[in-house]
Every structure is written in C-alpha cells, then in structure tokens.
C-alpha atoms as a PDB file:
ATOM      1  CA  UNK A   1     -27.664 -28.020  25.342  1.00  0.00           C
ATOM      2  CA  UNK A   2     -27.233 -30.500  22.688  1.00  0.00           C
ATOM      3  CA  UNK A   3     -23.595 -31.571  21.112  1.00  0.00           C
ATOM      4  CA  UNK A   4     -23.394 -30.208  17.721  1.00  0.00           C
ATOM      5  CA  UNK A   5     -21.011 -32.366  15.702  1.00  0.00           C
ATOM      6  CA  UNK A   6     -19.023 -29.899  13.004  1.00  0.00           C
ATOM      7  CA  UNK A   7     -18.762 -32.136   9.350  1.00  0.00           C
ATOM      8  CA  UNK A   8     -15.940 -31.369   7.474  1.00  0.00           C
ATOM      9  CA  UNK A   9     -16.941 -32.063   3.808  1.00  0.00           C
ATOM     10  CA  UNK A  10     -13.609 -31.994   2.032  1.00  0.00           C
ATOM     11  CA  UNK A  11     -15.252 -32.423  -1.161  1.00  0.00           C
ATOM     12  CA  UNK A  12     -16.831 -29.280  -0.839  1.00  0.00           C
ATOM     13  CA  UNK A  13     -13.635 -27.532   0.459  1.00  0.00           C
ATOM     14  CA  UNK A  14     -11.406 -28.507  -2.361  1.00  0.00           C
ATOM     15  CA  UNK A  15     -14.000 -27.214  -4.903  1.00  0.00           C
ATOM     16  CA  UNK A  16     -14.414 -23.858  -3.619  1.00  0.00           C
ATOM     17  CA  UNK A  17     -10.546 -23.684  -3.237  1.00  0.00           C
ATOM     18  CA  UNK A  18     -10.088 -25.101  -6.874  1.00  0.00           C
ATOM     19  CA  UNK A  19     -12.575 -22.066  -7.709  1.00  0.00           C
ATOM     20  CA  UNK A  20     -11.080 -19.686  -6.091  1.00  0.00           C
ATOM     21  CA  UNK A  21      -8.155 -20.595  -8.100  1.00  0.00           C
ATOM     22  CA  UNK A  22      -8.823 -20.126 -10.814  1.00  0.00           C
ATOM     23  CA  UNK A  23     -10.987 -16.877 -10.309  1.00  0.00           C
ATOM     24  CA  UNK A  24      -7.751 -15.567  -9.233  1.00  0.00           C
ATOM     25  CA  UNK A  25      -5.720 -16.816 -12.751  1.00  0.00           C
ATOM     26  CA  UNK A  26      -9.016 -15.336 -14.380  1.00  0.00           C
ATOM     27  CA  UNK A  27      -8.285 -11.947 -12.878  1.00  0.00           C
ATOM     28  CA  UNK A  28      -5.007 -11.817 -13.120  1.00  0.00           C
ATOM     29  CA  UNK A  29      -4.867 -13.002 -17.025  1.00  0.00           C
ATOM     30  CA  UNK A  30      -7.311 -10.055 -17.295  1.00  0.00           C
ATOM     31  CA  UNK A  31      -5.318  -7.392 -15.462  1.00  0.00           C
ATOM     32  CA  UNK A  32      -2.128  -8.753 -17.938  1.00  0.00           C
ATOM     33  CA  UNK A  33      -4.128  -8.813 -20.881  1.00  0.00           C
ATOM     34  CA  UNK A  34      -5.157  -4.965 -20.195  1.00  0.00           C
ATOM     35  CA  UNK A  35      -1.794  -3.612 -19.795  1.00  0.00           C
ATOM     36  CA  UNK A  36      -0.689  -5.222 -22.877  1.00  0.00           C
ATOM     37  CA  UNK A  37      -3.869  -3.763 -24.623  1.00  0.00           C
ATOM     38  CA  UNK A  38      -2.012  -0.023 -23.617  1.00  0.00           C
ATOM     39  CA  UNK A  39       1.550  -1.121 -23.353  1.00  0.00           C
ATOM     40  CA  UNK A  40       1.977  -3.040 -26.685  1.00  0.00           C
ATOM     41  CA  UNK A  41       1.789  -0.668 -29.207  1.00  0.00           C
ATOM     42  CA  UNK A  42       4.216   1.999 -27.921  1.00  0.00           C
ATOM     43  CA  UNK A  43       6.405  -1.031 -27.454  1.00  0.00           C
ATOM     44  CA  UNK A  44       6.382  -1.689 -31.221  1.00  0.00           C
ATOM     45  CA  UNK A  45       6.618   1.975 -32.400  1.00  0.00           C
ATOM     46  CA  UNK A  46       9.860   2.371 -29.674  1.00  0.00           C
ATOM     47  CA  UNK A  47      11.046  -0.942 -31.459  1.00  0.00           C
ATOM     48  CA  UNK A  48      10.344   0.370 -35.014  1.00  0.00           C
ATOM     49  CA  UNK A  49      11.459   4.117 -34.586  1.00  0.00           C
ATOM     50  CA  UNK A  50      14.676   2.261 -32.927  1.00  0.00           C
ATOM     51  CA  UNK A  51      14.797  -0.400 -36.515  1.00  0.00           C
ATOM     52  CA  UNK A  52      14.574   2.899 -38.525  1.00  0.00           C
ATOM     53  CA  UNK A  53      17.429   4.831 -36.456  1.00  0.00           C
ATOM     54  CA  UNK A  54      19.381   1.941 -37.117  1.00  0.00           C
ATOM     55  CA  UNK A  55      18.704   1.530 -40.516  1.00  0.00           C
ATOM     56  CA  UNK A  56      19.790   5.161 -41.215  1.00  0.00           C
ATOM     57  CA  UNK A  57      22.711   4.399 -39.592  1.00  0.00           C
ATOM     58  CA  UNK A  58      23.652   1.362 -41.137  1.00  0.00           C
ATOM     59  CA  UNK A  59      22.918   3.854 -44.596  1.00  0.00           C
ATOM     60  CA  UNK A  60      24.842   6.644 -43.632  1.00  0.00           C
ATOM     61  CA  UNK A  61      28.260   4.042 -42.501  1.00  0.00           C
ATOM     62  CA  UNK A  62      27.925   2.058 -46.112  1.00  0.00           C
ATOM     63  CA  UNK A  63      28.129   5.534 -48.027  1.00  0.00           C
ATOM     64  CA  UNK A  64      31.091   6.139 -45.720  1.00  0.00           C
ATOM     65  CA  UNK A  65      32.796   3.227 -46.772  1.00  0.00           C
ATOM     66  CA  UNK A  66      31.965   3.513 -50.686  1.00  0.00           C
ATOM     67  CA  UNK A  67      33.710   7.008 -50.326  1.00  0.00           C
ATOM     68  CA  UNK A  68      37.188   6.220 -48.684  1.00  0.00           C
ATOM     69  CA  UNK A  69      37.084   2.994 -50.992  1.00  0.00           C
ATOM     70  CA  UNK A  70      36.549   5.686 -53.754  1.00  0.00           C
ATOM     71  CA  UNK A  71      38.933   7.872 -52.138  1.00  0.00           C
ATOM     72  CA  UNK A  72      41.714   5.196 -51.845  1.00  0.00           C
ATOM     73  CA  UNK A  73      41.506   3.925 -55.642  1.00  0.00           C
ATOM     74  CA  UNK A  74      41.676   6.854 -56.988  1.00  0.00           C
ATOM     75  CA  UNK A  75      44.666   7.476 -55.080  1.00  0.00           C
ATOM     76  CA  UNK A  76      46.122   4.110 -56.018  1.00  0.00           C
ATOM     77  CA  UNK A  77      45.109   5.360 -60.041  1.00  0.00           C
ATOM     78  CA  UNK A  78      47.105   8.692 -59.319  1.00  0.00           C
ATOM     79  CA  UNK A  79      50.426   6.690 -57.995  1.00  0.00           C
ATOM     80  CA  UNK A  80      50.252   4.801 -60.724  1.00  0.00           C
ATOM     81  CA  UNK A  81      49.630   7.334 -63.055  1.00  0.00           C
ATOM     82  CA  UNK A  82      53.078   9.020 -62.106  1.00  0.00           C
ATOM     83  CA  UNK A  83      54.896   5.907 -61.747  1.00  0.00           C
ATOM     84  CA  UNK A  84      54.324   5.374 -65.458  1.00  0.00           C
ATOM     85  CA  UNK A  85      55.193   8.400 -66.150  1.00  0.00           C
ATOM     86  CA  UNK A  86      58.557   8.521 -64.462  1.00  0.00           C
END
C-alpha cells in the first residue's frame, strides 16, 4: 500500500465557504423579500384605516370644542346682557 498524502488547498476552501455565504444571504434576502411582497400591503391599509380613525377623531374632538366655546360665549353674552340691564 502506498502513502497517500491528503492536500489541503485553502484557496479552494475559502471560496466554496465565501460561496456558500453568500448563497445563504441570497436565500434568505429572497425568503424576506417574499413575505414583504404579502405582508406589506395589509401593513399600509392597517396603517391608513388606523390614519383615517384618527382623523375622524381628531374631527369629531375640534367640533366638540367649537361647541362649548360657542356654548360658553354665549353664556358670557347672556350675563352681560342682564348685567346691563340691572
């Protein structure tokens, strides 16, 4: 039997680990890339229904405030009104 000598080529090594690599960023960039494909645009219909909701809110608290302003004023007109008056 002859004596086989084993020749580590590092070179070699380091490429195909290099490779390897980056098949593995390749893969996983694509797996990523897919769910945002499916995930993105319910994200930004939640996000918008939620801007809208918030919105109507924001609507709805304004109008509040007009009317008790309203409210108070005319109040503040009727005092005065009788204060005069007396």
């Amino acid at each position: 039997m002859k004596n086989q000598v084993v020749v580590i080529n590092f070179t070699a090594m380091m490429y195909t680990c290099i490779m390897y690599i980056v098949l593995v960023f390749c893969v996983w960039l694509l797996i990523r890339l897919t769910i945002a494909c499916f995930k993105l645009p319910s994200m930004l219909n939640a996000a918008n229904e939620a801007e809208m909701e918030r919105d109507k809110l924001l609507d709805v608290y304004k109008k509040n405030i007009v009317t008790i302003e309203n409210q108070n004023n005319d109040e503040r007109l009727t005092q005065e009104q009788h204060e005069k008056s007396s």
